[in-house]
Protein backbone atom coordinates (compact mmCIF):
# COMPACT_ATOMS: atom_id res chain seq x y z
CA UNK A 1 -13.47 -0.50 3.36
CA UNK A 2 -14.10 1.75 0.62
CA UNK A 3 -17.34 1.24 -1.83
CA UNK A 4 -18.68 3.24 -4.23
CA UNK A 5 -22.29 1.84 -3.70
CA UNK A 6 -23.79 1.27 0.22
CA UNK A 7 -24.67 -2.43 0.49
CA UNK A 8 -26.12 -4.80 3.24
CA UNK A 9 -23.66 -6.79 5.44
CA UNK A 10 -23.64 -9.86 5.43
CA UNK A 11 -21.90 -12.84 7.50
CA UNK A 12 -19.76 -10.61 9.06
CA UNK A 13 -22.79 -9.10 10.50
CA UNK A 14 -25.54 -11.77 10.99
CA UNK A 15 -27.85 -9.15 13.35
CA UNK A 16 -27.68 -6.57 11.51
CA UNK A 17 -30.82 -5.00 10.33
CA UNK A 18 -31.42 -4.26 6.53
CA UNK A 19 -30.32 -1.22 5.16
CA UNK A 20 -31.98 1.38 6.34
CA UNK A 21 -32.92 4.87 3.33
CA UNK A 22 -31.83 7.81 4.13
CA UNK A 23 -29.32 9.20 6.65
CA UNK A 24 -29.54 8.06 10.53
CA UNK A 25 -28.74 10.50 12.39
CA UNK A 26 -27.29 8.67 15.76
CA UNK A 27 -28.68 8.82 19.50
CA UNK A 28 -25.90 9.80 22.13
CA UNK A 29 -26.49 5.82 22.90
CA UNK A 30 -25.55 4.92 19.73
CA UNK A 31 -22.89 7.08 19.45
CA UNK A 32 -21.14 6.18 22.58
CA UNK A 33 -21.05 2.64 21.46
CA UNK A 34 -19.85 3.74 18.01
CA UNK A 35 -17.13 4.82 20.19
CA UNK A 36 -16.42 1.86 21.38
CA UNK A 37 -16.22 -0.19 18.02
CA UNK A 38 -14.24 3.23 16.72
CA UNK A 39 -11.64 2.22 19.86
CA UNK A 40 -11.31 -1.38 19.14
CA UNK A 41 -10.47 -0.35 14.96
CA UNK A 42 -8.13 2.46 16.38
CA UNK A 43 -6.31 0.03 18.71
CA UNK A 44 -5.88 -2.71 16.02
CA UNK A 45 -4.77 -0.28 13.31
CA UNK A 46 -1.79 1.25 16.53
CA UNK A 47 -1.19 -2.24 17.31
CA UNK A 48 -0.14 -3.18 13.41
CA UNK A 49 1.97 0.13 12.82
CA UNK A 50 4.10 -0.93 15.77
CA UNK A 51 4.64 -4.80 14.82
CA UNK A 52 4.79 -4.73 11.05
CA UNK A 53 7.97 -5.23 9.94
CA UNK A 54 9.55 -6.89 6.96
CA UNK A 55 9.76 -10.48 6.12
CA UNK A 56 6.03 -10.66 7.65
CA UNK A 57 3.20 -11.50 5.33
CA UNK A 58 -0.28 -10.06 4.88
CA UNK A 59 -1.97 -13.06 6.21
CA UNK A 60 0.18 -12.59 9.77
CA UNK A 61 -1.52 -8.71 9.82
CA UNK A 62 -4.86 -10.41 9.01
CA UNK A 63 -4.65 -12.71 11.29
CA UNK A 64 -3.53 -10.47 14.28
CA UNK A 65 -6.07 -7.79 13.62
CA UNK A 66 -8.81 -10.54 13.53
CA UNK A 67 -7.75 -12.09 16.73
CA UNK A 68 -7.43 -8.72 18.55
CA UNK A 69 -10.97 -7.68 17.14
CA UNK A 70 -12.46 -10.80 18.44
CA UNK A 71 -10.23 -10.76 22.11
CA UNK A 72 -12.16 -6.64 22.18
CA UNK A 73 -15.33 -8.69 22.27
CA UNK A 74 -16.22 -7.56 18.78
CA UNK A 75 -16.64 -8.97 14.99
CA UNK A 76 -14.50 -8.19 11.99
CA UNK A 77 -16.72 -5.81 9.45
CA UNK A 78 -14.50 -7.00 6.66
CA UNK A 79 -14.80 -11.20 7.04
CA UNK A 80 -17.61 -12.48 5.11
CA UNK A 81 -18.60 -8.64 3.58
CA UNK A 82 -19.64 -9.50 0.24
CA UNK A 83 -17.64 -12.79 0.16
CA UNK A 84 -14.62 -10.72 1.25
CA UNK A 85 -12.51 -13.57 2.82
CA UNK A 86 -10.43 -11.22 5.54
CA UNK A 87 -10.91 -9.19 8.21
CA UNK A 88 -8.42 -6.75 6.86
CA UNK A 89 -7.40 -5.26 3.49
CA UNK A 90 -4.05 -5.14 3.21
CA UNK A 91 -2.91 -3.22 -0.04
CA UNK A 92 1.01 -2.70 -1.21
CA UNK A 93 2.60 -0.36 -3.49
CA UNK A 94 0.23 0.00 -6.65
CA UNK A 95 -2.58 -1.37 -4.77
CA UNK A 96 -5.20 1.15 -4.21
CA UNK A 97 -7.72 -0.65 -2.18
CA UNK A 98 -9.30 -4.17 -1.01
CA UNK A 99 -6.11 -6.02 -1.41
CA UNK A 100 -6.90 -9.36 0.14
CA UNK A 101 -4.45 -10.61 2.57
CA UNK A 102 -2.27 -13.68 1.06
CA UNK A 103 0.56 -16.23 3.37
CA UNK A 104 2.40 -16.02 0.07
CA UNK A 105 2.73 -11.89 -0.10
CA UNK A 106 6.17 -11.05 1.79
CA UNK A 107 5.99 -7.45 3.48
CA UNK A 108 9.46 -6.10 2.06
CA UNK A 109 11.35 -2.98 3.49
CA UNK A 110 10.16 -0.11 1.08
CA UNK A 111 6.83 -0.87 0.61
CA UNK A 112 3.83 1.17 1.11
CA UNK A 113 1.47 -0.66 2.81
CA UNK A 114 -2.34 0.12 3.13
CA UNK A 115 -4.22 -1.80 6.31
CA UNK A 116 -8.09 -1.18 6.29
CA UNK A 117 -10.58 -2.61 8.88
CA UNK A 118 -13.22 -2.59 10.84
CA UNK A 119 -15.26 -3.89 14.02
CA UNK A 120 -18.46 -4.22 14.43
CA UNK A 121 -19.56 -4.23 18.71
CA UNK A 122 -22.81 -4.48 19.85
CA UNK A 123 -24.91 -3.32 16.20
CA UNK A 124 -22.21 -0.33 14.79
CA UNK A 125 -19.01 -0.41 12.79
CA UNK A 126 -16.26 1.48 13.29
CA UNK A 127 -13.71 2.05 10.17
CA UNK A 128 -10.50 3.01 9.55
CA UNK A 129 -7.33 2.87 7.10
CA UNK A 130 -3.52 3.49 7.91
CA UNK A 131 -0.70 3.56 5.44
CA UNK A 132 2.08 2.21 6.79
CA UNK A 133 5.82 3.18 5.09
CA UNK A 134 7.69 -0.10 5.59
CA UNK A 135 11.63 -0.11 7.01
CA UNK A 136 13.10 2.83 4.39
CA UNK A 137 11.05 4.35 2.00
CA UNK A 138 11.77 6.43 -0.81
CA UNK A 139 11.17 10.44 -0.62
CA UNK A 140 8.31 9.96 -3.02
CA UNK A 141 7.13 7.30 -1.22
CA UNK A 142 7.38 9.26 2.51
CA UNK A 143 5.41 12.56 0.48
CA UNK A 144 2.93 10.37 -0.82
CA UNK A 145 2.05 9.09 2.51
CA UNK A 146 2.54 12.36 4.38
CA UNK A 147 0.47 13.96 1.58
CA UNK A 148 -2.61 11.79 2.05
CA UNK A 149 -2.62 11.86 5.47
CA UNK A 150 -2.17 15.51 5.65
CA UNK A 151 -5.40 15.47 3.20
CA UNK A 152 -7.47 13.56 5.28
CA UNK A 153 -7.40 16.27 7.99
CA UNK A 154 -7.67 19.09 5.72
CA UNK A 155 -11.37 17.40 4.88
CA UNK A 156 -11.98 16.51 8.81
CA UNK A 157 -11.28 20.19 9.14
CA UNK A 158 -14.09 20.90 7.22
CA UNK A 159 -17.08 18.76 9.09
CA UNK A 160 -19.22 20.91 11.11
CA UNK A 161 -23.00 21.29 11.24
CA UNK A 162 -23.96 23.71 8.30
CA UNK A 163 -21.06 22.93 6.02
CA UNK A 164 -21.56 20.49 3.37
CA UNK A 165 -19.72 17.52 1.76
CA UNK A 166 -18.22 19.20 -0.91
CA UNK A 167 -16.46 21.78 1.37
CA UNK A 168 -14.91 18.11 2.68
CA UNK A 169 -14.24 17.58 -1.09
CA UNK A 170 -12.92 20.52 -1.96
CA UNK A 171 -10.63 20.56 0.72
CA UNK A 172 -9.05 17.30 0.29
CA UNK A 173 -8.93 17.60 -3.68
CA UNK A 174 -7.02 20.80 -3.60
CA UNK A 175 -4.23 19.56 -0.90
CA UNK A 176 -4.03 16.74 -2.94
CA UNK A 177 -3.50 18.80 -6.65
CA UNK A 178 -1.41 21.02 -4.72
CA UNK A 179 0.84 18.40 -4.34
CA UNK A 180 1.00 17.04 -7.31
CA UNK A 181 -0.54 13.73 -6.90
CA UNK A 182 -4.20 12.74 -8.23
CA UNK A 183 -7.31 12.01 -6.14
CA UNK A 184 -8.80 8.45 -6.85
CA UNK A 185 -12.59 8.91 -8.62
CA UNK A 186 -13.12 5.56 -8.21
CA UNK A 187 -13.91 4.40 -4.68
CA UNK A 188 -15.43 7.20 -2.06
CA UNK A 189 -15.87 7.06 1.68
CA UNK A 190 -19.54 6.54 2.68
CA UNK A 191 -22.11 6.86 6.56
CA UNK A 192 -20.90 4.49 8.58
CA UNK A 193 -23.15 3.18 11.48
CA UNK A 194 -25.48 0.10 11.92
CA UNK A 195 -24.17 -0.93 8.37
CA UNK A 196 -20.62 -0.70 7.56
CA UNK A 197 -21.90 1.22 3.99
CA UNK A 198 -24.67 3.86 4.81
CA UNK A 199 -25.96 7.37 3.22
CA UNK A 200 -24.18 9.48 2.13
CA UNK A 201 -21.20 8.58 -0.16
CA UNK A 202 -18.71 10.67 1.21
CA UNK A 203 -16.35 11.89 -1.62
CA UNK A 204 -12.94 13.43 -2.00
CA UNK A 205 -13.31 15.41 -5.10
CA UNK A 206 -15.53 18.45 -6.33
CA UNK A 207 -18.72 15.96 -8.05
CA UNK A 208 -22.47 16.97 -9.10
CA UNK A 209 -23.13 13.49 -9.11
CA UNK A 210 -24.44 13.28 -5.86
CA UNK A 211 -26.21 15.55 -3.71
CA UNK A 212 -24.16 17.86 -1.96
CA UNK A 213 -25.66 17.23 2.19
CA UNK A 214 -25.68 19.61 4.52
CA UNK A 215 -24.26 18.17 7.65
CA UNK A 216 -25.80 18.24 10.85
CA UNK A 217 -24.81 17.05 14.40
CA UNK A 218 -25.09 12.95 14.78
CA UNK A 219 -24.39 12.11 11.27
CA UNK A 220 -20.89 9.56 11.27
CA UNK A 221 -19.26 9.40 8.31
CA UNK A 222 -16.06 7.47 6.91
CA UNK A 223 -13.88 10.09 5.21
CA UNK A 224 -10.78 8.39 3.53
CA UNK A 225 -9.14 10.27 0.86
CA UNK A 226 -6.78 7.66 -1.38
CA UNK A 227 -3.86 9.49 -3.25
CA UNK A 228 -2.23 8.83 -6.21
CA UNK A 229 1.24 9.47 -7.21
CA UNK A 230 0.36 9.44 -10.93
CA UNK A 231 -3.22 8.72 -12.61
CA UNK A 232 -6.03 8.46 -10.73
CA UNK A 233 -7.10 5.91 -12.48
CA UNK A 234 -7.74 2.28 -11.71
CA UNK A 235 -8.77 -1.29 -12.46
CA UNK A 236 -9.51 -4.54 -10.61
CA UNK A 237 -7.55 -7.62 -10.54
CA UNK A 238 -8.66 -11.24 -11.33
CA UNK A 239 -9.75 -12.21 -7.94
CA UNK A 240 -12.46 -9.28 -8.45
CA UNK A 241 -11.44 -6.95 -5.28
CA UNK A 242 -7.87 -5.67 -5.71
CA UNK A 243 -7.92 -2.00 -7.15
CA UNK A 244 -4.55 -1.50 -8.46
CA UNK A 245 -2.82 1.78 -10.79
CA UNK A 246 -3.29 1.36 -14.30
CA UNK A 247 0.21 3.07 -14.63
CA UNK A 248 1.74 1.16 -12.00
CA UNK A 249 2.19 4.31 -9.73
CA UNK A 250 1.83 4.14 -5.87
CA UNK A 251 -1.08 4.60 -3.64
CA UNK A 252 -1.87 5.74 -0.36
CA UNK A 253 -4.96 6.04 1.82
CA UNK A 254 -6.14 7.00 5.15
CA UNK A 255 -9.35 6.92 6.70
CA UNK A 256 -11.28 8.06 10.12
CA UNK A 257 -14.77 7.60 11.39
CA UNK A 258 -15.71 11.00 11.99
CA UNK A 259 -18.46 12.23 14.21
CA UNK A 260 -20.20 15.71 13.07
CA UNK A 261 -21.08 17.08 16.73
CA UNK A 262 -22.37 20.39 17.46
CA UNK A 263 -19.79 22.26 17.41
CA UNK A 264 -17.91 20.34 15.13
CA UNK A 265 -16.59 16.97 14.95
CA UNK A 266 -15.09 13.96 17.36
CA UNK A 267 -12.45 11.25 15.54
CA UNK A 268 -13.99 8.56 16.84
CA UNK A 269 -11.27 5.86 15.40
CA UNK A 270 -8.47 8.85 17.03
CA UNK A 271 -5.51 6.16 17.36
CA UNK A 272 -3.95 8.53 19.80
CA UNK A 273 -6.23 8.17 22.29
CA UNK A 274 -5.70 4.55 22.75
């Protein structure tokens, strides 16, 4: 889940402690059960890849991830998060991000389909985002996806104590322009950890807006580049959480919960370790 401002959990997360200022860097306790709530997001998100198929609806992903999360002895991040009323968001086509899942929206071959979650185990969230290309897709479709995937990792590539954010950035901006497709301004990726939202907003173009970090070892961020295949710019829907093209054009997204270690980094939501 992808918001521009880091806010407190709520029902999802009835333990968790307030928001804490600044940010944490994590104890190799913490971080080992970040690993573990990292696992049960990474399994989830392998799981749907390999089931979704067409003719299924968003509600039947929702409803799978939420009973897997829960079978995994852990909590979905998403369910209750600011009145969010799933535990995944499930976003199609010219959906950017926080589509909310719906019995009545029919996964159809073609479509690009964006599946974000989260779990939270034992006090930490782990986060991630696939995009899914549905039965045939077209070639704009398949580079859009391979594009913002392929972006995602040029940023990863970048975390190690010493660098900074904007090398992250920078990175994923100018794989994206490269391209040809746009980098969406609106939504960033954020610290992940005891809160599902923590310091620092994470983002995925060059910005003075925000302080540009220096990274060091134990930070655990949620970097998830989301690609457009014309403007980058976006509005919400009517039911106040759908972020959808203002031209109509398609979006993808993909997200990790990276940990910045000492010599580098660790994917902690790695779905090919599962």
């Amino acid at each position: 889940m992808n918001i521009l401002t880091n806010l407190i959990p709520q029902s999802a997360q009835p333990a968790a402690p307030k928001q804490r200022k600044g940010i944490e860097i994590k104890s190799k306790r913490e971080i080992e059960i970040m690993r573990q709530a990292s696992a049960i997001v990474a399994t989830v998100l392998k799981e749907i890849s390999e089931l979704v198929k067409p003719g299924m609806t968003t509600a039947d992903l929702d409803a799978y991830a939420e009973k897997r999360i829960r079978e995994m002895g852990a909590a979905p991040s998403f369910k209750g998060y600011h009145g969010f009323p799933a535990s995944i968001c499930s976003s199609i086509n010219n959906e950017v991000v926080h589509g909310i899942p719906n019995a009545k929206k029919v996964i159809r071959s073609g479509d690009v389909l964006k599946v974000d979650t989260g779990a939270y185990f034992q006090g930490f969230h782990g986060d991630s985002c696939i995009t899914i290309g549905v039965g045939e897709v077209t070639p704009e479709a398949a580079k859009l996806i391979r594009v913002a995937e392929e972006s995602l990792y040029k940023g990863i590539e970048q975390v190690k104590p010493g660098n900074y954010l904007l090398d992250l950035a920078g990175a994923i901006e100018d794989h994206v322009k490269a391209n040809g497709f746009s980098v969406v301004e609106d939504f960033t990726g954020h610290g992940v950890g005891r809160n599902l939202h923590e310091e620092p907003s994470v983002f995925n173009f060059r910005t003075r807006e925000m302080p540009n970090v220096k990274l060091r070892a134990g930070m655990t961020l949620a970097i998830e580049p989301i690609v457009n295949a014309g403007t980058k710019v976006t509005r919400i829907l009517s039911d106040r959480w759908t972020a959808v093209t203002v031209d109509n054009s398609l979006s993808a997204q993909f997200e990790h919960t990276v940990l910045v270690t000492e010599e580098g980094y660790e994917i902690l939501t790695d779905r090919s370790k599962v």
